[in-house]
PDB file of N, CA and C in Angstrom:
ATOM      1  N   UNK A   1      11.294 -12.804  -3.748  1.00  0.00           N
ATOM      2  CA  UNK A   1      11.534 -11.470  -4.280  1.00  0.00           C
ATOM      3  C   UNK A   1      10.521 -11.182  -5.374  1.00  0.00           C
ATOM      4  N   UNK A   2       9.738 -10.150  -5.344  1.00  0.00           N
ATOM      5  CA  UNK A   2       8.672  -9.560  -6.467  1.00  0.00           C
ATOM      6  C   UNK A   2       9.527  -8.995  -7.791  1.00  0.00           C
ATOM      7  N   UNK A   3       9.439  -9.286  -9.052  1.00  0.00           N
ATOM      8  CA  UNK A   3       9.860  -9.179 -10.074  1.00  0.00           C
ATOM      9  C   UNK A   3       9.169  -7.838 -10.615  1.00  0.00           C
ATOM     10  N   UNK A   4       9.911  -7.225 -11.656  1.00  0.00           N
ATOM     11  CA  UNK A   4      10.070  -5.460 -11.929  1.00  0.00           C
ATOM     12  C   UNK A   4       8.525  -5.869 -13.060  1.00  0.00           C
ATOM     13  N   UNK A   5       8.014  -4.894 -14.121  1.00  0.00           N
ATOM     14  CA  UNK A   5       6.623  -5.451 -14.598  1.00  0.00           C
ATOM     15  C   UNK A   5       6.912  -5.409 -15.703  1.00  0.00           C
ATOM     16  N   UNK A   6       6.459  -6.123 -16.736  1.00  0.00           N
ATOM     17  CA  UNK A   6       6.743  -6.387 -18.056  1.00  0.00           C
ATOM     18  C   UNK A   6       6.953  -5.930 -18.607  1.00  0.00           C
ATOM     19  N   UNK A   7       6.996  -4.059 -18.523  1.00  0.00           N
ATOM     20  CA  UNK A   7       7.381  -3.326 -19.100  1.00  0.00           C
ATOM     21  C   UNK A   7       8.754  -3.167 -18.825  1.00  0.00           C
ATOM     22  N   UNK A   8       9.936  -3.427 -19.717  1.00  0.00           N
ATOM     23  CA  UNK A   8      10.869  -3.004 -19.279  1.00  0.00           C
ATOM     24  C   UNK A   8      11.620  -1.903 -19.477  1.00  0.00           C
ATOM     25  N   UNK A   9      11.125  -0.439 -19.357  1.00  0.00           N
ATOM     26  CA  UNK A   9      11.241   0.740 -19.127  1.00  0.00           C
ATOM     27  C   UNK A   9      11.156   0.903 -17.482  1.00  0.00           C
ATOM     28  N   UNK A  10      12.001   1.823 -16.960  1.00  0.00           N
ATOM     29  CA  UNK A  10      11.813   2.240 -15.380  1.00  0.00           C
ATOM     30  C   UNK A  10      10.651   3.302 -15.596  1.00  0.00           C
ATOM     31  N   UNK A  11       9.917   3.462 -14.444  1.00  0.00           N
ATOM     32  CA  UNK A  11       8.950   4.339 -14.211  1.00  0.00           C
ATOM     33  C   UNK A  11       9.053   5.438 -14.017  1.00  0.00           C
ATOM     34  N   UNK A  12      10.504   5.432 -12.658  1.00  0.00           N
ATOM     35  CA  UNK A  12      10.719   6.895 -12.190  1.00  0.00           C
ATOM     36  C   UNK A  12      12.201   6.787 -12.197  1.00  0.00           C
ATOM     37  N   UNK A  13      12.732   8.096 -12.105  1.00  0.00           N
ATOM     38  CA  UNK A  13      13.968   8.444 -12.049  1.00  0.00           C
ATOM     39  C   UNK A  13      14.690   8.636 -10.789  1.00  0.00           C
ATOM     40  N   UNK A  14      15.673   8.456 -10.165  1.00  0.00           N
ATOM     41  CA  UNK A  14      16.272   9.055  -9.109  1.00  0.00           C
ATOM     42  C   UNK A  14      17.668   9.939  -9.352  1.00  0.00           C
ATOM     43  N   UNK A  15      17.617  10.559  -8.225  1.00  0.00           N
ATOM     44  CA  UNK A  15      18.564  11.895  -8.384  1.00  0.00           C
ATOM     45  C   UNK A  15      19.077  11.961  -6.823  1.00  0.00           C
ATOM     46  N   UNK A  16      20.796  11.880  -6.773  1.00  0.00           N
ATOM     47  CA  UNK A  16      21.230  13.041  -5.547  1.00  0.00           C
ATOM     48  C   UNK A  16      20.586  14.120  -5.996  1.00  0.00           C
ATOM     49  N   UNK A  17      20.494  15.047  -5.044  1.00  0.00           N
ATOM     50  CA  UNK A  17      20.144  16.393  -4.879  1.00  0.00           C
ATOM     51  C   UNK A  17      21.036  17.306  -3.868  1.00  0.00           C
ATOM     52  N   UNK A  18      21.586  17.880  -4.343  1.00  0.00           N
ATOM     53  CA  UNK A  18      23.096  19.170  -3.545  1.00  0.00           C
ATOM     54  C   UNK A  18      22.295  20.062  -3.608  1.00  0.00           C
ATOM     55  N   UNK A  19      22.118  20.867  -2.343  1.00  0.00           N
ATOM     56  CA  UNK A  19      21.705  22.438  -2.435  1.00  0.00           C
ATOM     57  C   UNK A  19      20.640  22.527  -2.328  1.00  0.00           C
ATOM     58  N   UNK A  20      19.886  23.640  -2.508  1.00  0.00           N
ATOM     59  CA  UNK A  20      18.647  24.036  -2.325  1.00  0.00           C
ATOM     60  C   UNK A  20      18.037  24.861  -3.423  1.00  0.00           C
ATOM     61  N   UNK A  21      16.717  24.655  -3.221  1.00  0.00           N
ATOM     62  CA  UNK A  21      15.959  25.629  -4.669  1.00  0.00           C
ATOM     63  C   UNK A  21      16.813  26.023  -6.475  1.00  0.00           C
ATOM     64  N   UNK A  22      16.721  27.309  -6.693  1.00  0.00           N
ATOM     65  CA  UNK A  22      17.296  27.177  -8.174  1.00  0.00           C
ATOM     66  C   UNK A  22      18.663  26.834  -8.169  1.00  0.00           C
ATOM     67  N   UNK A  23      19.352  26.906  -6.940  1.00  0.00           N
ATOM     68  CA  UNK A  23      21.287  26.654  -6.958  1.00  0.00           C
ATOM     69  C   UNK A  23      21.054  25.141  -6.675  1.00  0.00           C
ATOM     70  N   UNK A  24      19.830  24.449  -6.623  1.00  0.00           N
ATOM     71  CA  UNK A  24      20.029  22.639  -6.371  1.00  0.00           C
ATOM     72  C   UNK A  24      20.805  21.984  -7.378  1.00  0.00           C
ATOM     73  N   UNK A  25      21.501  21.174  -7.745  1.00  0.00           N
ATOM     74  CA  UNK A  25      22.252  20.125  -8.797  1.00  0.00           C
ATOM     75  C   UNK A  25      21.598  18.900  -8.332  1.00  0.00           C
ATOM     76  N   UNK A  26      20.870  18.570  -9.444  1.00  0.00           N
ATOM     77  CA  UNK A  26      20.163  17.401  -9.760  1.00  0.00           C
ATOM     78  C   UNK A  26      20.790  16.049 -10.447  1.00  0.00           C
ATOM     79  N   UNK A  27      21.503  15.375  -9.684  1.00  0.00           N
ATOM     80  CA  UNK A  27      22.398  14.525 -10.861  1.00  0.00           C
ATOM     81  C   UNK A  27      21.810  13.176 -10.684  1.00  0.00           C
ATOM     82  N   UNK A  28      21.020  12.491 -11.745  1.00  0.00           N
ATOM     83  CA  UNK A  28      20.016  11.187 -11.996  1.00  0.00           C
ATOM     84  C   UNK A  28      21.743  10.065 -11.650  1.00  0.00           C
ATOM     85  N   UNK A  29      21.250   9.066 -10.761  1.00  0.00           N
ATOM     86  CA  UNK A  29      21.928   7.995 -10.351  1.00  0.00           C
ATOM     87  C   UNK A  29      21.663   7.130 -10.170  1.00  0.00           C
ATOM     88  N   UNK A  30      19.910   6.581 -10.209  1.00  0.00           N
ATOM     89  CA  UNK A  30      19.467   5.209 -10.545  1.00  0.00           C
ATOM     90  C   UNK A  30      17.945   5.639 -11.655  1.00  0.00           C
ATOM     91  N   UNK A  31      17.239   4.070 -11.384  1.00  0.00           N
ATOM     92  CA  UNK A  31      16.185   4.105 -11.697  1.00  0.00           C
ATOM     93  C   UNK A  31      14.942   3.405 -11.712  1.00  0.00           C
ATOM     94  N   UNK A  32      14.005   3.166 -11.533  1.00  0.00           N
ATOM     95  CA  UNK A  32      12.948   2.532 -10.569  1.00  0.00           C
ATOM     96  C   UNK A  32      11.667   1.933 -10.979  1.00  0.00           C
ATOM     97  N   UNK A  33      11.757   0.797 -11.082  1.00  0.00           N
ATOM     98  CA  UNK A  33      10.823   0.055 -11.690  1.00  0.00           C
ATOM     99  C   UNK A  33       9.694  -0.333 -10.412  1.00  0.00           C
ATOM    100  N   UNK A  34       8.519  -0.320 -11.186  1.00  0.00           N
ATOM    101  CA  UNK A  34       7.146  -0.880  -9.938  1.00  0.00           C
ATOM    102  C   UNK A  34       7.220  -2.353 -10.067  1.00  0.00           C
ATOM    103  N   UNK A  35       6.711  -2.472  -8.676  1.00  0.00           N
ATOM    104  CA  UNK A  35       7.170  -4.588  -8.829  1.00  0.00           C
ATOM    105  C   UNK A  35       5.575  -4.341  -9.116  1.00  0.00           C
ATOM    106  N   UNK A  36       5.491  -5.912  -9.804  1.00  0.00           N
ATOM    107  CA  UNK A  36       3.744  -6.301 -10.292  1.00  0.00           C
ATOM    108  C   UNK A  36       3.254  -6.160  -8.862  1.00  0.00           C
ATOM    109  N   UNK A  37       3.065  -6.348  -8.080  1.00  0.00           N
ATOM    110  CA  UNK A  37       2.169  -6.471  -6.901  1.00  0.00           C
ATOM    111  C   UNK A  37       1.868  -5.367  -6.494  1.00  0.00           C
ATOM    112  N   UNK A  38       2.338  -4.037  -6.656  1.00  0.00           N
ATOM    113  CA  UNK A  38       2.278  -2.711  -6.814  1.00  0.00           C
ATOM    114  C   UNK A  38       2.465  -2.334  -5.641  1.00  0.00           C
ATOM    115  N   UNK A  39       3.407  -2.796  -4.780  1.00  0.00           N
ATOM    116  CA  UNK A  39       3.501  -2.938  -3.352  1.00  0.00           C
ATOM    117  C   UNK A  39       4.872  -2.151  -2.874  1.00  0.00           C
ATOM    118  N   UNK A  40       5.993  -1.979  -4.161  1.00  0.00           N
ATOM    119  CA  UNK A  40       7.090  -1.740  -3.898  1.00  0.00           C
ATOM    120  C   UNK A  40       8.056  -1.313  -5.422  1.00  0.00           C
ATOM    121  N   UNK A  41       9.447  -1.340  -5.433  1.00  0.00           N
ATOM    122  CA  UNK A  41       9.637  -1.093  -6.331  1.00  0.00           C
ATOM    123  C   UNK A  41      10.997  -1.488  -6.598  1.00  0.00           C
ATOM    124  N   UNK A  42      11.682  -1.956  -7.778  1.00  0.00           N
ATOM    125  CA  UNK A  42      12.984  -2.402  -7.898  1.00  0.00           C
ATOM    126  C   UNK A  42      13.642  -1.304  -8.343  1.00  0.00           C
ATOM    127  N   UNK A  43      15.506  -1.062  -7.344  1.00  0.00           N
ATOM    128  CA  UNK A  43      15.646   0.041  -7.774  1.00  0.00           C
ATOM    129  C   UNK A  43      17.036  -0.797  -8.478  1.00  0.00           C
ATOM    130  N   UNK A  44      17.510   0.325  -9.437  1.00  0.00           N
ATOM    131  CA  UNK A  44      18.721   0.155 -10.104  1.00  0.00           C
ATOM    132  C   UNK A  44      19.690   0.513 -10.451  1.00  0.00           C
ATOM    133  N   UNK A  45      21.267   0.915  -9.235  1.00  0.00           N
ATOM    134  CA  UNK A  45      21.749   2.524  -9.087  1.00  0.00           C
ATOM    135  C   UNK A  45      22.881   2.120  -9.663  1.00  0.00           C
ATOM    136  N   UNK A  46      23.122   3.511 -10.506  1.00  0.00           N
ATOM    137  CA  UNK A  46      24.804   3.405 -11.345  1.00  0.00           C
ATOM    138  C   UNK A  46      25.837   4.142 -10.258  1.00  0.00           C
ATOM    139  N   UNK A  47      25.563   4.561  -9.371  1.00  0.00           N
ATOM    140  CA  UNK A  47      26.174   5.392  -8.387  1.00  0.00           C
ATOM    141  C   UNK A  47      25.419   5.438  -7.324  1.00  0.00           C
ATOM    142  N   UNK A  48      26.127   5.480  -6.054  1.00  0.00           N
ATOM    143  CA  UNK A  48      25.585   5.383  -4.799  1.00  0.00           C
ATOM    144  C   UNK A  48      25.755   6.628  -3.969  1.00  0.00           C
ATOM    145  N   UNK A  49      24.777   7.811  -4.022  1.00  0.00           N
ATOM    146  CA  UNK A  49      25.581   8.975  -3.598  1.00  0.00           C
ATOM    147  C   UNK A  49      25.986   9.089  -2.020  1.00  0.00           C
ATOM    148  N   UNK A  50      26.855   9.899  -1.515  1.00  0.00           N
ATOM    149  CA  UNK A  50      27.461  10.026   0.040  1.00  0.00           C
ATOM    150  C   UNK A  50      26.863  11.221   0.742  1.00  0.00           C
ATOM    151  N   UNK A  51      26.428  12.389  -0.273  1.00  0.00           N
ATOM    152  CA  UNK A  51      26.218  13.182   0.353  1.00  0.00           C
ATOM    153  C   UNK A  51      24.795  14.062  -0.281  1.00  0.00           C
ATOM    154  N   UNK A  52      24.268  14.539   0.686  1.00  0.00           N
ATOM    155  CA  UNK A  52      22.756  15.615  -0.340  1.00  0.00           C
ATOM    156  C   UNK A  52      21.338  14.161  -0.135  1.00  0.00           C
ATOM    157  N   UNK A  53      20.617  14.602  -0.694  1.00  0.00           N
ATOM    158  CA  UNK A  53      19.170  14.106  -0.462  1.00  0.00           C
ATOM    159  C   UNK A  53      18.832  13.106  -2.023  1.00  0.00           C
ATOM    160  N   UNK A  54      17.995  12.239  -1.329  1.00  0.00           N
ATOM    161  CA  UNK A  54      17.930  11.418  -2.726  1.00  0.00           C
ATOM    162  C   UNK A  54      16.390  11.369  -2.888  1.00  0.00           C
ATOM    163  N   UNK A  55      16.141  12.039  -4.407  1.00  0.00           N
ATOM    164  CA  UNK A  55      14.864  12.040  -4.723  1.00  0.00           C
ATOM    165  C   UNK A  55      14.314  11.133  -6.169  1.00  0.00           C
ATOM    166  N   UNK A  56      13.319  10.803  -5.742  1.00  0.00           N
ATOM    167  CA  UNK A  56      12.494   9.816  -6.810  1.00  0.00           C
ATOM    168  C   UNK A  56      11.191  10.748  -7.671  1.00  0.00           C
ATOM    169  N   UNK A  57      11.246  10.650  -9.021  1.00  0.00           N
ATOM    170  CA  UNK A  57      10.844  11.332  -9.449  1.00  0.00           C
ATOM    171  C   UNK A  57      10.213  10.375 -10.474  1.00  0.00           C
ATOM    172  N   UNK A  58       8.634  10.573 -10.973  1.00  0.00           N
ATOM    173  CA  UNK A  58       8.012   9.726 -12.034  1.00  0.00           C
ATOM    174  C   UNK A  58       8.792  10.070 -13.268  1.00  0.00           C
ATOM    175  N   UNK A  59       8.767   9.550 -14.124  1.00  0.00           N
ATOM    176  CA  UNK A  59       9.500   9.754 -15.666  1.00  0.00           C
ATOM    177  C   UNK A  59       8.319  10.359 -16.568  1.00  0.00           C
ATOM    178  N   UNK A  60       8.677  11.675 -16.893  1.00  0.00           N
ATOM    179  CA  UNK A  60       7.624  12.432 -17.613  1.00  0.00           C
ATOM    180  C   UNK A  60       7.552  11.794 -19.512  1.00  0.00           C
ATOM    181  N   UNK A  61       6.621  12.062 -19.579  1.00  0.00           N
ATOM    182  CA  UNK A  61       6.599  11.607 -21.353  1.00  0.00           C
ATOM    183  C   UNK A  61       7.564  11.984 -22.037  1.00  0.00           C
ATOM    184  N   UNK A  62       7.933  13.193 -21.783  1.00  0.00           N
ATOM    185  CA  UNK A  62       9.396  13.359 -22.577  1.00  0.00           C
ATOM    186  C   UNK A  62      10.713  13.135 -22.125  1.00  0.00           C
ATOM    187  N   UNK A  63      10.848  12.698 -21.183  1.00  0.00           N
ATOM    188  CA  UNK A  63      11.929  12.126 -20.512  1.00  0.00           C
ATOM    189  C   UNK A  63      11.956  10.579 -21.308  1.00  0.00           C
ATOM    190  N   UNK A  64      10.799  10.315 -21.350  1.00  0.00           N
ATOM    191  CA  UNK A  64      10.513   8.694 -21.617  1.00  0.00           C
ATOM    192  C   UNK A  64      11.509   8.803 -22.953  1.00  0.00           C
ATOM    193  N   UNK A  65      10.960   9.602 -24.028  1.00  0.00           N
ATOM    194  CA  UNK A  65      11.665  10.059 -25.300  1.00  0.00           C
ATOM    195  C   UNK A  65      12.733   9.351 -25.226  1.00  0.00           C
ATOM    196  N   UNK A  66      13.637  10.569 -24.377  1.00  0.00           N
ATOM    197  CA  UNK A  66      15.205  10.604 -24.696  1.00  0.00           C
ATOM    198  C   UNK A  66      15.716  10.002 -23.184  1.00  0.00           C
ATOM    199  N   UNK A  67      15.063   8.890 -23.473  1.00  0.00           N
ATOM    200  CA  UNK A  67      15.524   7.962 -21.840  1.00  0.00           C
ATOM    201  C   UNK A  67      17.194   7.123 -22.163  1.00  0.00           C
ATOM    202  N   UNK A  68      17.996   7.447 -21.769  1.00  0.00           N
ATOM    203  CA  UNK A  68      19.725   7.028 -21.789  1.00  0.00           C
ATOM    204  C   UNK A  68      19.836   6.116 -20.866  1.00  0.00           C
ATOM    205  N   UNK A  69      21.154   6.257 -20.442  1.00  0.00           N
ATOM    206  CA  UNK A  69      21.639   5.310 -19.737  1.00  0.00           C
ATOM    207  C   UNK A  69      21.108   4.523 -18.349  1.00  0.00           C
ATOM    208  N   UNK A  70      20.888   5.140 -17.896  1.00  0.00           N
ATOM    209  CA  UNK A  70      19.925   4.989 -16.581  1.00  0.00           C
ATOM    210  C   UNK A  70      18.792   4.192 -17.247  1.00  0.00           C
ATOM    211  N   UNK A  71      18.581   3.724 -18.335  1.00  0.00           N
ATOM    212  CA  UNK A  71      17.222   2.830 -18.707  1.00  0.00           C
ATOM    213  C   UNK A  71      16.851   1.175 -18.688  1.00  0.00           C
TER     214      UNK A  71
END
């Protein structure tokens, strides 16, 4: 198994996604570290969603800021 990278901050965020365009609900439910080999990525979910689309999203500088639970 490839190990997450020394940084231990996640990279990107994940989100169910319900709906479409401005009526979408975005609710963050894991979070995603790059393995060193840069080949793949370790994920880390507080919730496993059932329904809607699941999107991965890089972690913007200010997200980084006020990075919570999911960190």
């Amino acid at each position: 198994m490839t190990t997450q990278t020394e940084n231990n901050r996640p990279t990107h965020r994940i989100y169910a996604v319900n709906g479409n365009g401005d009526d979408a609900i975005w609710t963050p439910v894991a979070a995603a570290w790059a393995n060193r080999d840069g080949k793949g990525f370790t994920l880390k979910f507080e919730a496993i969603p059932v329904t809607g689309r699941i999107v991965m999203r890089e972690i913007s500088s200010k997200e980084a800021e006020n990075q919570g639970a999911l960190a």
